[in-house]
C-alpha atoms as a PDB file:
ATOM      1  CA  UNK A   1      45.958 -48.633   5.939  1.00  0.00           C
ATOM      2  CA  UNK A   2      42.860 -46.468   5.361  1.00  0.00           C
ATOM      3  CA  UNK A   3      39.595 -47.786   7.472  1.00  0.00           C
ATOM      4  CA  UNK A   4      37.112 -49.828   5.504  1.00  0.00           C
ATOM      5  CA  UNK A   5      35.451 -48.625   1.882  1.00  0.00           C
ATOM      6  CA  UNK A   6      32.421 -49.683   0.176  1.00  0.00           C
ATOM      7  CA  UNK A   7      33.321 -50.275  -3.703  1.00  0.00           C
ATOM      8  CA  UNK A   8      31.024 -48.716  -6.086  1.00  0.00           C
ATOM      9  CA  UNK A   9      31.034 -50.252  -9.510  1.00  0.00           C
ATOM     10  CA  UNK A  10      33.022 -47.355 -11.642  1.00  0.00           C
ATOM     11  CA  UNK A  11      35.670 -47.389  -8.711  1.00  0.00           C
ATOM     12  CA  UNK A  12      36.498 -50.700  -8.671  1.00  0.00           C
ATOM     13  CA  UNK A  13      36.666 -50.830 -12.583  1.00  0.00           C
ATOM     14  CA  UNK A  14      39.122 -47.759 -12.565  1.00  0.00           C
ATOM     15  CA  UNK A  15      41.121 -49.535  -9.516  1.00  0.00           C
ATOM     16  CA  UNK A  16      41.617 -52.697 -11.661  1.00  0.00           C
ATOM     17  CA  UNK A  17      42.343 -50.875 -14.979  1.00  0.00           C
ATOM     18  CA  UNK A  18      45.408 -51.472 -16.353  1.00  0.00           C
ATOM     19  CA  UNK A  19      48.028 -49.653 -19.452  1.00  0.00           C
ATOM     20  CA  UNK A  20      49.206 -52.101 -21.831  1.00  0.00           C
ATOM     21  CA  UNK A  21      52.280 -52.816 -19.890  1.00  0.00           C
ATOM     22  CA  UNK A  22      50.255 -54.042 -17.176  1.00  0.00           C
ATOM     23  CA  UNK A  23      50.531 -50.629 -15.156  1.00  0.00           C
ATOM     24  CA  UNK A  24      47.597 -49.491 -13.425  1.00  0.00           C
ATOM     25  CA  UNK A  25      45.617 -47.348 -15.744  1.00  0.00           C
ATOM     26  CA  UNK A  26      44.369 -44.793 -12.640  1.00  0.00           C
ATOM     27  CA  UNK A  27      46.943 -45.364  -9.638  1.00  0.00           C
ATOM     28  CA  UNK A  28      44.992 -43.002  -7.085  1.00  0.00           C
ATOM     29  CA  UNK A  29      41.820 -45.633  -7.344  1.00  0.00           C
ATOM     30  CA  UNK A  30      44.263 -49.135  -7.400  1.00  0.00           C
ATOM     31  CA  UNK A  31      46.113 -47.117  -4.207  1.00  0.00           C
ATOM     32  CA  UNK A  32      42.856 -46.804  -2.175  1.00  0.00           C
ATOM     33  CA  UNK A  33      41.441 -50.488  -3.673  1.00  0.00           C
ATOM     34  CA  UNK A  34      44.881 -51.718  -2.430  1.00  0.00           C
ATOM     35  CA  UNK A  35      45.438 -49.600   1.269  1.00  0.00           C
ATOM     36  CA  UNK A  36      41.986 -49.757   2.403  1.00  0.00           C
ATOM     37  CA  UNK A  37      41.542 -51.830   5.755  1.00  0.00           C
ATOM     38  CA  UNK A  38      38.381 -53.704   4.686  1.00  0.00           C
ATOM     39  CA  UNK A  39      36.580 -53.369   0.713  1.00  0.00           C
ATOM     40  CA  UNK A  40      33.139 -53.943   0.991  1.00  0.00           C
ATOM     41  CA  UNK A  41      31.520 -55.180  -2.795  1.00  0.00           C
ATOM     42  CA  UNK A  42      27.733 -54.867  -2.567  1.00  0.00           C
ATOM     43  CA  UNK A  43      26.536 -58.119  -4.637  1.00  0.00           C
ATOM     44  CA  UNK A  44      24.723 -55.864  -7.311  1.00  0.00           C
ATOM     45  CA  UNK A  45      28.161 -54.164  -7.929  1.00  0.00           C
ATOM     46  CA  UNK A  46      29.432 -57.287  -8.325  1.00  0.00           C
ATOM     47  CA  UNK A  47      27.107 -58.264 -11.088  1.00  0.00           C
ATOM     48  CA  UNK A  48      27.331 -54.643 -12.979  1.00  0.00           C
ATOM     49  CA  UNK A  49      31.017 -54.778 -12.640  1.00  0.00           C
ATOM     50  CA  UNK A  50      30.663 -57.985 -14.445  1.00  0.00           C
ATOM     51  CA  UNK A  51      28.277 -57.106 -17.287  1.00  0.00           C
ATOM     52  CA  UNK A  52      31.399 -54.315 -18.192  1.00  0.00           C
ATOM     53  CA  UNK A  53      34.417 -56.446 -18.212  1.00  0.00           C
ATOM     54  CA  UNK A  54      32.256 -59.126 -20.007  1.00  0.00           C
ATOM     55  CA  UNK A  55      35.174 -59.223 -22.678  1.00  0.00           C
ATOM     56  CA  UNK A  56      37.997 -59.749 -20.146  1.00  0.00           C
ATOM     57  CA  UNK A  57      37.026 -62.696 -18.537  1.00  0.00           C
ATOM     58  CA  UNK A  58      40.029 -63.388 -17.384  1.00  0.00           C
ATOM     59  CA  UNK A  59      39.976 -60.209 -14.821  1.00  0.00           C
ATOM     60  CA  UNK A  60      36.674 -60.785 -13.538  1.00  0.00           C
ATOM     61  CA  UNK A  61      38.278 -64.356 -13.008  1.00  0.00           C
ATOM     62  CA  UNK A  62      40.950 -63.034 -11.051  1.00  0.00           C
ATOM     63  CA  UNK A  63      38.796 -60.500  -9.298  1.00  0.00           C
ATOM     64  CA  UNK A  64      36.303 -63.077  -7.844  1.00  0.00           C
ATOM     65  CA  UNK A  65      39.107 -64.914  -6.824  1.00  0.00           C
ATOM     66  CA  UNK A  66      40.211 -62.317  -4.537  1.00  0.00           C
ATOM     67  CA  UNK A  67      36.912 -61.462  -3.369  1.00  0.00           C
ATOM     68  CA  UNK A  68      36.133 -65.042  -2.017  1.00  0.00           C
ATOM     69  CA  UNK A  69      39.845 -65.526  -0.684  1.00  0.00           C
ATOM     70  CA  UNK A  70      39.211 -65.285   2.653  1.00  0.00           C
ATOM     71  CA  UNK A  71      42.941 -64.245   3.091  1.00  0.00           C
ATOM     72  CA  UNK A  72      42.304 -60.951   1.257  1.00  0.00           C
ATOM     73  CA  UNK A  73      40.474 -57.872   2.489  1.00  0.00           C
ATOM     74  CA  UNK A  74      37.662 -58.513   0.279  1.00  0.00           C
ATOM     75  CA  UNK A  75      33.883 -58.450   2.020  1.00  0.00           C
ATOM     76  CA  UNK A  76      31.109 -59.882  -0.309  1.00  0.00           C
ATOM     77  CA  UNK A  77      27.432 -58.262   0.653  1.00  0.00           C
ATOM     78  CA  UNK A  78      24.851 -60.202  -0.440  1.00  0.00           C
ATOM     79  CA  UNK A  79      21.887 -58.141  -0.685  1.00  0.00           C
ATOM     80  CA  UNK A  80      19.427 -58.256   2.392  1.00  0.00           C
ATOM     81  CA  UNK A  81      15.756 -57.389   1.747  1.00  0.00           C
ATOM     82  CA  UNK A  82      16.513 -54.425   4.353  1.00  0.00           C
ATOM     83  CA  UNK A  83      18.875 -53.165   1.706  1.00  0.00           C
ATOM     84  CA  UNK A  84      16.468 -53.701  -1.315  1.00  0.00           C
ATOM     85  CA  UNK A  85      13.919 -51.315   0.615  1.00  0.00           C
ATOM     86  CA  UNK A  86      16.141 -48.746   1.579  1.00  0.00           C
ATOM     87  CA  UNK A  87      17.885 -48.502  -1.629  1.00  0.00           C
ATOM     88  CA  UNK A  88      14.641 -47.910  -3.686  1.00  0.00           C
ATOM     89  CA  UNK A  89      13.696 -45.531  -0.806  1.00  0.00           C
ATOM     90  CA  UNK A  90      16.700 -43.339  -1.563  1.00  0.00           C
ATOM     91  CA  UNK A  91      16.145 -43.506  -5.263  1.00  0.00           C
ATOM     92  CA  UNK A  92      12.417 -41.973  -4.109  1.00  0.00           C
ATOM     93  CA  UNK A  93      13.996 -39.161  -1.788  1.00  0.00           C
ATOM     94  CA  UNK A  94      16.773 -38.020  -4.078  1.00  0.00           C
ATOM     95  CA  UNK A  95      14.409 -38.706  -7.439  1.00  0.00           C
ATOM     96  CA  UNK A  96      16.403 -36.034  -9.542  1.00  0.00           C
ATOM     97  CA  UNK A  97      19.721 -37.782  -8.988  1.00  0.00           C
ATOM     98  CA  UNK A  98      17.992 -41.214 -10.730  1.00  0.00           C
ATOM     99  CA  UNK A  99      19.959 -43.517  -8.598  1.00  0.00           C
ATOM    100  CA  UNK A 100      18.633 -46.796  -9.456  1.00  0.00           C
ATOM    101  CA  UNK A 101      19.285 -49.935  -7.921  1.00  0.00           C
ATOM    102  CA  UNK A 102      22.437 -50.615  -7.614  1.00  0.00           C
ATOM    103  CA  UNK A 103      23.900 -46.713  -6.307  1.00  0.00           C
ATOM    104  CA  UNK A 104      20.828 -47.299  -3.918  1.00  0.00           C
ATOM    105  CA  UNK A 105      22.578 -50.344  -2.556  1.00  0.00           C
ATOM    106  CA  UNK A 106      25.456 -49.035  -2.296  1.00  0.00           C
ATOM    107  CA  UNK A 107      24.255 -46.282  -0.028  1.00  0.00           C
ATOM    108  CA  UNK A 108      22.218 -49.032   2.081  1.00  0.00           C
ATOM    109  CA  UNK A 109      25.194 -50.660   2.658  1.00  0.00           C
ATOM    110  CA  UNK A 110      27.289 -48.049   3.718  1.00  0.00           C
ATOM    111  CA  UNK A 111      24.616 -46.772   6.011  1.00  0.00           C
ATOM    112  CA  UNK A 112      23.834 -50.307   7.359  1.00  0.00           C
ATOM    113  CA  UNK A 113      27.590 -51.114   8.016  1.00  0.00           C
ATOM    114  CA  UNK A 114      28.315 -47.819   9.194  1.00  0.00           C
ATOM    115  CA  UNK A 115      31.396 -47.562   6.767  1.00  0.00           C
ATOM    116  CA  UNK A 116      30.691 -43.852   5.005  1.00  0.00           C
ATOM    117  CA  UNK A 117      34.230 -44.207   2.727  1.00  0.00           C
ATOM    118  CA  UNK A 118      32.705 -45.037  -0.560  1.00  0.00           C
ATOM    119  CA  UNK A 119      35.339 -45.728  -3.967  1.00  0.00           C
ATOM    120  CA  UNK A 120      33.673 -43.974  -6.730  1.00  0.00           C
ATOM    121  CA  UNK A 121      33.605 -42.080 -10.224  1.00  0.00           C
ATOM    122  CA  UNK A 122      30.318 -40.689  -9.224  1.00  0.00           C
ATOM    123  CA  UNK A 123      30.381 -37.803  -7.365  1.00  0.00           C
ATOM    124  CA  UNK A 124      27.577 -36.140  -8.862  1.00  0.00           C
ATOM    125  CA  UNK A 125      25.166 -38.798  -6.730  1.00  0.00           C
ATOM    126  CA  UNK A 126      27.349 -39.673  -4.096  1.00  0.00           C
ATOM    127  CA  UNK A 127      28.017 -36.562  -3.389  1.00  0.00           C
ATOM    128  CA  UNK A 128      24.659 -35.172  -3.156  1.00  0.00           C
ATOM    129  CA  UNK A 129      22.825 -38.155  -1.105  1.00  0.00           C
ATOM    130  CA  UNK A 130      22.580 -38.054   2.863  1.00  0.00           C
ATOM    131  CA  UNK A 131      21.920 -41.340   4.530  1.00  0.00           C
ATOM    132  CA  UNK A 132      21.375 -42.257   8.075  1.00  0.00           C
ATOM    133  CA  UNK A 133      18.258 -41.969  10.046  1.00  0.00           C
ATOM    134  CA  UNK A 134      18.072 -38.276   9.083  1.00  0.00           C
ATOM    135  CA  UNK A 135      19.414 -38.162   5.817  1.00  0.00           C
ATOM    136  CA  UNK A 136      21.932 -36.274   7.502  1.00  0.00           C
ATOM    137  CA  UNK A 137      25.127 -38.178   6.971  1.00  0.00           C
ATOM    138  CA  UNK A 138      27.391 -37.365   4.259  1.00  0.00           C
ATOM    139  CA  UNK A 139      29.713 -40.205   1.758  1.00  0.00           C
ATOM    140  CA  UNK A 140      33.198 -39.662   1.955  1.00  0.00           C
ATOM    141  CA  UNK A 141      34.288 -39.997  -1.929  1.00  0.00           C
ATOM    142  CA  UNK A 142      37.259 -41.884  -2.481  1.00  0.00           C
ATOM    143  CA  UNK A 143      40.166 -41.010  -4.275  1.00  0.00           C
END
């Protein structure tokens, strides 16, 4: 088990691609998606994730079914107004990176939870952002 992870919307689409066969289409993303402790899903991820796999219902389906199972290790955030602020705050800070919304959240949530393990394809923003009181604190980038 790897300690908890915030999922960013191109991470969890890689982690639940799949080949043909039903394989998984990038294994390093479905490992950390599958070993991680605790998988935080911002709301606003939630609804990007589902704008992309708008032609395969049937995974977004299966994903939301795991996300509100409260057997699995699946941790819906709705979005607080807290979160709202700071995200848009970041997006003013780090105005080059053009964060938007829903990176900005993503960031919020990982610095209000205190979970810095973030699942990503972005590492361009990610990477460059600093959160915490300081804007001192890097994002670990997962794979």
């Amino acid at each position: 088990m790897i300690p908890p992870i915030v999922a960013d919307t191109g991470g969890l689409l890689r982690a639940l691609a799949c080949t043909a066969d039903g394989k998984p289409s990038f294994p390093e993303y479905e490992e950390v998606l599958t070993s991680a402790s605790l998988v935080i899903v911002p709301a606003l991820v939630l609804a990007e994730v589902d704008y992309f796999l708008r032609d395969k219902r049937s995974a977004m389906r299966k994903l939301m079914a795991e996300i509100f199972d409260p057997e699995t290790r699946y941790d819906y955030e709705p979005p607080v107004p807290l979160d709202m602020i700071r995200a848009l705050e970041l997006d003013a800070r780090f105005k080059d990176l053009n964060l938007g919304l829903v990176d900005g959240t993503v960031a919020a949530v990982a610095e209000r939870r205190r979970v810095y393990r973030v699942l990503t394809t972005d590492r361009r923003d990610f990477g460059a952002i600093r959160i915490g009181p300081r804007l001192t604190r890097a994002l670990e980038l997962l794979p």
